[in-house]
PDB file of N, CA and C in Angstrom:
ATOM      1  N   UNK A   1       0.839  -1.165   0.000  1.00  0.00           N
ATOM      2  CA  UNK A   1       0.000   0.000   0.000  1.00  0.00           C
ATOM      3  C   UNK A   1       0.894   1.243   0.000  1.00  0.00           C
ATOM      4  N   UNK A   2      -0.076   2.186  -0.895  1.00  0.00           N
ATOM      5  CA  UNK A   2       1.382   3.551  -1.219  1.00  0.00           C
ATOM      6  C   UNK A   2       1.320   4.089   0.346  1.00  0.00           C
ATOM      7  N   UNK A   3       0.445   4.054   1.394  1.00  0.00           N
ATOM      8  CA  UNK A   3       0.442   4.774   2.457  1.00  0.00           C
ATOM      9  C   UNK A   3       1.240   4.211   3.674  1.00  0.00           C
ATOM     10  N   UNK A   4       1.762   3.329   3.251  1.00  0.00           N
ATOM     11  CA  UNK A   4       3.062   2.227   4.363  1.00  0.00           C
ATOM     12  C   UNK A   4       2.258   1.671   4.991  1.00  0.00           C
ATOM     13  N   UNK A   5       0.559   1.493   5.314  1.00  0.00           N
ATOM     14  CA  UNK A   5      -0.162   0.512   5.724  1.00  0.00           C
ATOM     15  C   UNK A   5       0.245  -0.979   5.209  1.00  0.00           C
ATOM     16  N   UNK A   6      -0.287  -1.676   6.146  1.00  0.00           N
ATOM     17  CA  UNK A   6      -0.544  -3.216   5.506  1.00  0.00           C
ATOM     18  C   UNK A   6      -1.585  -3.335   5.000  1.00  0.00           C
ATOM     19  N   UNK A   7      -2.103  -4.652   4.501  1.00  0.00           N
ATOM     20  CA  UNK A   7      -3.578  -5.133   4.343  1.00  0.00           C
ATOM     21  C   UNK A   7      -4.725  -5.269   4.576  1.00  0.00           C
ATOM     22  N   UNK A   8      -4.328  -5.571   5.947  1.00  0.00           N
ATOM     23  CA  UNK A   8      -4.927  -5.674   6.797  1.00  0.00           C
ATOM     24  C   UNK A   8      -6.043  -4.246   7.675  1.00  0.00           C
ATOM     25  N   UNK A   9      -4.314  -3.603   7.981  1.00  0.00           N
ATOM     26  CA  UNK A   9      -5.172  -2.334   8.481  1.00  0.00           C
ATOM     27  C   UNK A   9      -5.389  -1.195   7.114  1.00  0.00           C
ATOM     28  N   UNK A  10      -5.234  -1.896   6.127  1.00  0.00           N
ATOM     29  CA  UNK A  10      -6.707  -0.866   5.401  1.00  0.00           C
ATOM     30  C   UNK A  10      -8.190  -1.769   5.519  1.00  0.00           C
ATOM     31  N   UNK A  11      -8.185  -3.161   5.733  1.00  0.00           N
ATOM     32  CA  UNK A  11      -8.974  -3.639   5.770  1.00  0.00           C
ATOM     33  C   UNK A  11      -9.926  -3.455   6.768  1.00  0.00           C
ATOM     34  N   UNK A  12      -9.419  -3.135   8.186  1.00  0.00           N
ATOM     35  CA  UNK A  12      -9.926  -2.645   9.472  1.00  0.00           C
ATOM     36  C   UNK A  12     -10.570  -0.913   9.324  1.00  0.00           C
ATOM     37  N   UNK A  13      -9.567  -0.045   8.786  1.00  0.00           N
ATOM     38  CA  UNK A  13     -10.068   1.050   8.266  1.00  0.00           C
ATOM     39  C   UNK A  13     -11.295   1.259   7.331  1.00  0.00           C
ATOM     40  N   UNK A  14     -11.612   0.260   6.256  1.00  0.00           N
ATOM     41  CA  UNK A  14     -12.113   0.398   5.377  1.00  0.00           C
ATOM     42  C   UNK A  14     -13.612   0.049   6.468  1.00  0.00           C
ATOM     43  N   UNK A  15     -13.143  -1.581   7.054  1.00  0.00           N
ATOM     44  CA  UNK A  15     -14.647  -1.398   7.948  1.00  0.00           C
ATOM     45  C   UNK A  15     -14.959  -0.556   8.876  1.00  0.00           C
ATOM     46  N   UNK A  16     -14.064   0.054   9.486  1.00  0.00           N
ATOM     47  CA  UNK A  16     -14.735   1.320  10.328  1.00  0.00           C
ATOM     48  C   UNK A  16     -15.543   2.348   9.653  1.00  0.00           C
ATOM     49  N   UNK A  17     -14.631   2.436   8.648  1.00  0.00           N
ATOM     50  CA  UNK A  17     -15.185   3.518   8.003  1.00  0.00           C
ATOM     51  C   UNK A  17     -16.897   3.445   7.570  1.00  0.00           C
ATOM     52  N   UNK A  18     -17.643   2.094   7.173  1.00  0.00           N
ATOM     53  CA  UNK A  18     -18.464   1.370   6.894  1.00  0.00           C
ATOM     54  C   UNK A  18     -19.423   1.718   7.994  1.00  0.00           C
ATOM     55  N   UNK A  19     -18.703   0.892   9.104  1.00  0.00           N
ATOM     56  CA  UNK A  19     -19.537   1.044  10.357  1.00  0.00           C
ATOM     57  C   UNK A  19     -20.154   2.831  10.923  1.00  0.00           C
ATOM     58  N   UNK A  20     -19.156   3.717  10.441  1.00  0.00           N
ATOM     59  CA  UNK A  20     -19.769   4.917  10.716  1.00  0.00           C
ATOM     60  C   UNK A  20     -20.713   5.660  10.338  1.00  0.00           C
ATOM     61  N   UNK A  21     -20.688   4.975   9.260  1.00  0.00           N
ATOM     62  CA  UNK A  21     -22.147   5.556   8.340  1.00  0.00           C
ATOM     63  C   UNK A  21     -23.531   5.642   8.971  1.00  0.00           C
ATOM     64  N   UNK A  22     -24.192   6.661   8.222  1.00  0.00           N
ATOM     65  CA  UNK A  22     -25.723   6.178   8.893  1.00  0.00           C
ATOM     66  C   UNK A  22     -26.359   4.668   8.565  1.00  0.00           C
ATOM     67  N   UNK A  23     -27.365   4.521   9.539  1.00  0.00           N
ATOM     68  CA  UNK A  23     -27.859   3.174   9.276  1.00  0.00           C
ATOM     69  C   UNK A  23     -27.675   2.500   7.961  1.00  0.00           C
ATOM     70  N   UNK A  24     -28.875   3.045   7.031  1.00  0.00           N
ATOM     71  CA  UNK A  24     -28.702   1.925   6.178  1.00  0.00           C
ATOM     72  C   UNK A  24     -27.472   2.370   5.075  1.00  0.00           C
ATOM     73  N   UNK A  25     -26.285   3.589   5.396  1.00  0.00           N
ATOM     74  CA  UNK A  25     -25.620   3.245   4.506  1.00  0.00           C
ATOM     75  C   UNK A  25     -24.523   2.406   5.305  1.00  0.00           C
ATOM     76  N   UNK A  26     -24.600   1.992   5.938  1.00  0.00           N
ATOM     77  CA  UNK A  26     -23.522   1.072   6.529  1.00  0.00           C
ATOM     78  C   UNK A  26     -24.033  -0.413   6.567  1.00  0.00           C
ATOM     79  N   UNK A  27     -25.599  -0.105   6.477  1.00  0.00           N
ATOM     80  CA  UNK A  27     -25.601  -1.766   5.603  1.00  0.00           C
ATOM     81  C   UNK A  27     -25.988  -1.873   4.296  1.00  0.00           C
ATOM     82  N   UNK A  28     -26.371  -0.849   3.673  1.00  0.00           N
ATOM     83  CA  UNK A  28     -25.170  -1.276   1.887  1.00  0.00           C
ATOM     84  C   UNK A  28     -24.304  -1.623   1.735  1.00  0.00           C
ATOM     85  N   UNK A  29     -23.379  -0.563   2.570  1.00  0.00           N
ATOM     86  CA  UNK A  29     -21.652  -1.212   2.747  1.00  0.00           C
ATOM     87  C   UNK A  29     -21.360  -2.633   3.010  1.00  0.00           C
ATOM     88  N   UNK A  30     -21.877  -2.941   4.303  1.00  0.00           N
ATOM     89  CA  UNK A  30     -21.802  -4.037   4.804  1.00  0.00           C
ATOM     90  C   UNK A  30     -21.811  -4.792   3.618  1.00  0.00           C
ATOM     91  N   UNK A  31     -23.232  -4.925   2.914  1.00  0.00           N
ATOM     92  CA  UNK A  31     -24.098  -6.153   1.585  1.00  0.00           C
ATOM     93  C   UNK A  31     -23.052  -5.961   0.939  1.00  0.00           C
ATOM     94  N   UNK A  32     -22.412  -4.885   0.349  1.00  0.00           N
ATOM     95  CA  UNK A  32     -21.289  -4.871  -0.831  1.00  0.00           C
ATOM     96  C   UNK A  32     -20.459  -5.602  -0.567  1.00  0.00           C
ATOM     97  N   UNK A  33     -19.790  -5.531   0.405  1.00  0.00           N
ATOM     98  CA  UNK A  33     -18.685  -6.564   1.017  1.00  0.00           C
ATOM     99  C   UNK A  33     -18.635  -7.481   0.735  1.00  0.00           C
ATOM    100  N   UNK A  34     -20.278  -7.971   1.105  1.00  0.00           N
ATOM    101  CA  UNK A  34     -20.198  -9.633   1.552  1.00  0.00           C
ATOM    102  C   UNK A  34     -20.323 -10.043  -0.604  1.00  0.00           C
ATOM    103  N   UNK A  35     -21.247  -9.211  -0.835  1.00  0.00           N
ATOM    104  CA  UNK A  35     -21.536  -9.369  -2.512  1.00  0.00           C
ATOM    105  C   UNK A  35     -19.617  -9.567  -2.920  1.00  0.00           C
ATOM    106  N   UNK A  36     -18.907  -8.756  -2.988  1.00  0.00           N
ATOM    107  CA  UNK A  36     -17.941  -8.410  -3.202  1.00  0.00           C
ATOM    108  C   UNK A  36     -16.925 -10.026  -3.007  1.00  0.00           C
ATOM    109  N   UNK A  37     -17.004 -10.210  -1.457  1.00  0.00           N
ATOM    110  CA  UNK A  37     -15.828 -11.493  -1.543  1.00  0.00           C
ATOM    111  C   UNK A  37     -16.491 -12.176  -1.919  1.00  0.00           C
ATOM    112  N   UNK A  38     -17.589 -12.779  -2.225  1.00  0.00           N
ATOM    113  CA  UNK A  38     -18.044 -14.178  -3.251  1.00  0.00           C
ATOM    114  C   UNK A  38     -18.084 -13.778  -4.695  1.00  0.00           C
ATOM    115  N   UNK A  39     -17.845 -12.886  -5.147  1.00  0.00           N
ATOM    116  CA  UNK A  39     -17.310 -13.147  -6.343  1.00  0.00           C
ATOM    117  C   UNK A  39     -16.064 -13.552  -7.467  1.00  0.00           C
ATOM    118  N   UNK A  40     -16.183 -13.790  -8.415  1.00  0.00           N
ATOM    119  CA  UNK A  40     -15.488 -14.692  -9.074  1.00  0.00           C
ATOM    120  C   UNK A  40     -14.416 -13.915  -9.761  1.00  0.00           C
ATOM    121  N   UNK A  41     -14.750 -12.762 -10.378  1.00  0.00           N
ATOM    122  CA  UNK A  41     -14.419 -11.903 -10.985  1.00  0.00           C
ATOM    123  C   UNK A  41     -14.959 -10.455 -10.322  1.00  0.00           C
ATOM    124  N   UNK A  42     -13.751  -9.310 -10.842  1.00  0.00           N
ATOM    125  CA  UNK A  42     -13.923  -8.074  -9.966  1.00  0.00           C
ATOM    126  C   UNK A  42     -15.694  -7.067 -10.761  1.00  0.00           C
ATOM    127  N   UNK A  43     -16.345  -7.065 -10.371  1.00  0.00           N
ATOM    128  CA  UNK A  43     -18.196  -6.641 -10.537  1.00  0.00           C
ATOM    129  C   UNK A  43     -17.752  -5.043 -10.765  1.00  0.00           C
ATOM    130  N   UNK A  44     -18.743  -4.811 -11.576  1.00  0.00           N
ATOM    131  CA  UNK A  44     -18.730  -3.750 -12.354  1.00  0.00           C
ATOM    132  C   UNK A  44     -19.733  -2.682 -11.391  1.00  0.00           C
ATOM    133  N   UNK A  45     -19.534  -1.313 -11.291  1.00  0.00           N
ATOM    134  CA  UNK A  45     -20.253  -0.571 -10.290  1.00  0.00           C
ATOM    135  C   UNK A  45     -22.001  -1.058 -10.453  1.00  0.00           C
ATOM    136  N   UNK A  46     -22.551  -1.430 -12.202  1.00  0.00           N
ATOM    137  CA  UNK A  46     -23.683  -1.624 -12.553  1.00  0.00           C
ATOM    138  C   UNK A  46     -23.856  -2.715 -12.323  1.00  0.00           C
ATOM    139  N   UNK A  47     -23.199  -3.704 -11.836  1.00  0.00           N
ATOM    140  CA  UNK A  47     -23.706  -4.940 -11.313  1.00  0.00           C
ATOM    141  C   UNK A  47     -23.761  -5.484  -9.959  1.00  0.00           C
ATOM    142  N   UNK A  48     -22.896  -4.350  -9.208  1.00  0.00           N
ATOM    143  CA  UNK A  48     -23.262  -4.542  -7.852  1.00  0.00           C
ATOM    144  C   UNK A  48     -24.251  -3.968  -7.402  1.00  0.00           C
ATOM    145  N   UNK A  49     -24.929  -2.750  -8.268  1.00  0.00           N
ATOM    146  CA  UNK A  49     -26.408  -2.362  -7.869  1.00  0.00           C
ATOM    147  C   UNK A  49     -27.477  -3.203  -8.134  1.00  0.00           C
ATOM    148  N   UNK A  50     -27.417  -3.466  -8.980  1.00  0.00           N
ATOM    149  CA  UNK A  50     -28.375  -4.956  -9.738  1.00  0.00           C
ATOM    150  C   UNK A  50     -28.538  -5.802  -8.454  1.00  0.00           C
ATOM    151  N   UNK A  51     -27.485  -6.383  -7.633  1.00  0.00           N
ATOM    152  CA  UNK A  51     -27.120  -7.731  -7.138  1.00  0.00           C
ATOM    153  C   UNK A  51     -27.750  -6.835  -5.817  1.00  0.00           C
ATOM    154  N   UNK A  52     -27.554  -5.735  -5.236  1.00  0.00           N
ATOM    155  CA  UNK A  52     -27.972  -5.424  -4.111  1.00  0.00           C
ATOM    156  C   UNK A  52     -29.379  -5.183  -4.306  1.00  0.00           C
ATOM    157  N   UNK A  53     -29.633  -4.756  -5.116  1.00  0.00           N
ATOM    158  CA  UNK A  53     -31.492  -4.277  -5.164  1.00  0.00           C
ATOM    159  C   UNK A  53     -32.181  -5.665  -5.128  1.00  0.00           C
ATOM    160  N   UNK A  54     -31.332  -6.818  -5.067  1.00  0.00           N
ATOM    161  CA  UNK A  54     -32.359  -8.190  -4.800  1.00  0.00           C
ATOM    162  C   UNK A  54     -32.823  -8.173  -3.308  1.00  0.00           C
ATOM    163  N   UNK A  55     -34.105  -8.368  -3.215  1.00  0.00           N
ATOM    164  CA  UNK A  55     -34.497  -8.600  -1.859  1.00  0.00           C
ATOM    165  C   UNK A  55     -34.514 -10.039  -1.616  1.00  0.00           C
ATOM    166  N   UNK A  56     -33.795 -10.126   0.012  1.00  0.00           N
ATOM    167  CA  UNK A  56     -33.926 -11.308   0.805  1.00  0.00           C
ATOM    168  C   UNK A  56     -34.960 -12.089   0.153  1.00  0.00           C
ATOM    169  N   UNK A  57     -34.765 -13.932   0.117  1.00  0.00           N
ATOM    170  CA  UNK A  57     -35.593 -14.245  -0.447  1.00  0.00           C
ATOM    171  C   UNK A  57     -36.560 -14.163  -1.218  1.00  0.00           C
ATOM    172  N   UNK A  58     -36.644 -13.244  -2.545  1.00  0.00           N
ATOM    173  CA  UNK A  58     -36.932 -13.108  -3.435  1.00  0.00           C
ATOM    174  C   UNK A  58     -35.349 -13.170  -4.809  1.00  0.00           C
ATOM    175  N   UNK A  59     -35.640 -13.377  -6.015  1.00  0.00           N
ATOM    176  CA  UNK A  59     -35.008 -13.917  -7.261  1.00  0.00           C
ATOM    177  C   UNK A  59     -34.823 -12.619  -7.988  1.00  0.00           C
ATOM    178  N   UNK A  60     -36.031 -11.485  -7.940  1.00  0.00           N
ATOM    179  CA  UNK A  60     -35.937 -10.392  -9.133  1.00  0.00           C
ATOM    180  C   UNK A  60     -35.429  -8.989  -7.985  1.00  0.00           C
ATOM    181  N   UNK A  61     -34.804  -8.351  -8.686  1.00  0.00           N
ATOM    182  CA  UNK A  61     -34.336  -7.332  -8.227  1.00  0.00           C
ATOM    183  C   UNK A  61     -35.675  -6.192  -7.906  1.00  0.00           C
ATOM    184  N   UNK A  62     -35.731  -5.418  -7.086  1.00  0.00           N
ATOM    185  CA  UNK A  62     -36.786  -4.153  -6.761  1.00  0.00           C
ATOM    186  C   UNK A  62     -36.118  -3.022  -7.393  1.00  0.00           C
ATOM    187  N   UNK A  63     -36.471  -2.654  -8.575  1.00  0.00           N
ATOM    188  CA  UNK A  63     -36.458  -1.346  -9.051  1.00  0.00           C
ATOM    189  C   UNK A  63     -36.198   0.177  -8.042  1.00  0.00           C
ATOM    190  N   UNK A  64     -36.875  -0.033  -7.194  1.00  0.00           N
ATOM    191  CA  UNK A  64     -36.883   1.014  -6.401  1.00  0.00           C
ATOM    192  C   UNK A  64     -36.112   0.871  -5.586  1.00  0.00           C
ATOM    193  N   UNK A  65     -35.220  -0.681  -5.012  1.00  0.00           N
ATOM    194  CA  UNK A  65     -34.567  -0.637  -4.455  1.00  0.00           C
ATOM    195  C   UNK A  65     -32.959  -0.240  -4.786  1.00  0.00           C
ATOM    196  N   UNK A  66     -32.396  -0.235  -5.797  1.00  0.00           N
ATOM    197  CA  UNK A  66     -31.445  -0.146  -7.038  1.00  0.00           C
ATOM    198  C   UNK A  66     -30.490   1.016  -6.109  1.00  0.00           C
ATOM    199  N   UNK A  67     -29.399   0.799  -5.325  1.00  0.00           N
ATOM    200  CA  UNK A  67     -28.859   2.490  -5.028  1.00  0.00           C
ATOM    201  C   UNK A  67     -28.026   2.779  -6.375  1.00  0.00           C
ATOM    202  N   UNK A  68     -27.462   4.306  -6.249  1.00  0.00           N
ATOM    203  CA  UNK A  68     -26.999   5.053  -7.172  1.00  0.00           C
ATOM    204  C   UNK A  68     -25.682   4.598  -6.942  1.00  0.00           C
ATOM    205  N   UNK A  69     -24.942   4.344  -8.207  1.00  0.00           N
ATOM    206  CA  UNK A  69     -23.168   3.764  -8.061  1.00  0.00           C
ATOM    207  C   UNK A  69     -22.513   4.996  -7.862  1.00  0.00           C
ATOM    208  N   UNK A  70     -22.887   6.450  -7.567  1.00  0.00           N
ATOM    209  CA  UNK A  70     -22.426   7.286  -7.321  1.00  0.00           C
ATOM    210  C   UNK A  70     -21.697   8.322  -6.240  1.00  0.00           C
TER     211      UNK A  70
END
């Protein structure tokens, strides 16, 4: 890391940083994460919105649920 950190503690940073958020943006964060290490290949900003707007036990994504990759 260019900042003389390890791995690790950007990894600890990155979740604090997560955890500080307001509610539910710290569990977007959170969902991204978890979306994030099970994948196979590195996900495109438009497909991790796709993959998060799926609701719990349901198959089709909620339109309205969709956040902005912005």
């Amino acid at each position: 890391m260019s900042t003389g950190l390890e791995l690790g503690d950007v990894y600890d940073e990155t979740i604090e940083g997560i955890k500080a958020q307001d509610g539910d943006k710290s569990r977007l964060g959170m969902a991204a994460l978890m979306w994030i290490s099970h994948t196979e290949r590195p996900l495109r900003a438009d497909e991790l919105c796709h993959d998060l707007a799926v609701q719990l036990g349901f198959t089709d994504p909620d339109d309205g649920n969709t956040p902005c990759p912005h």
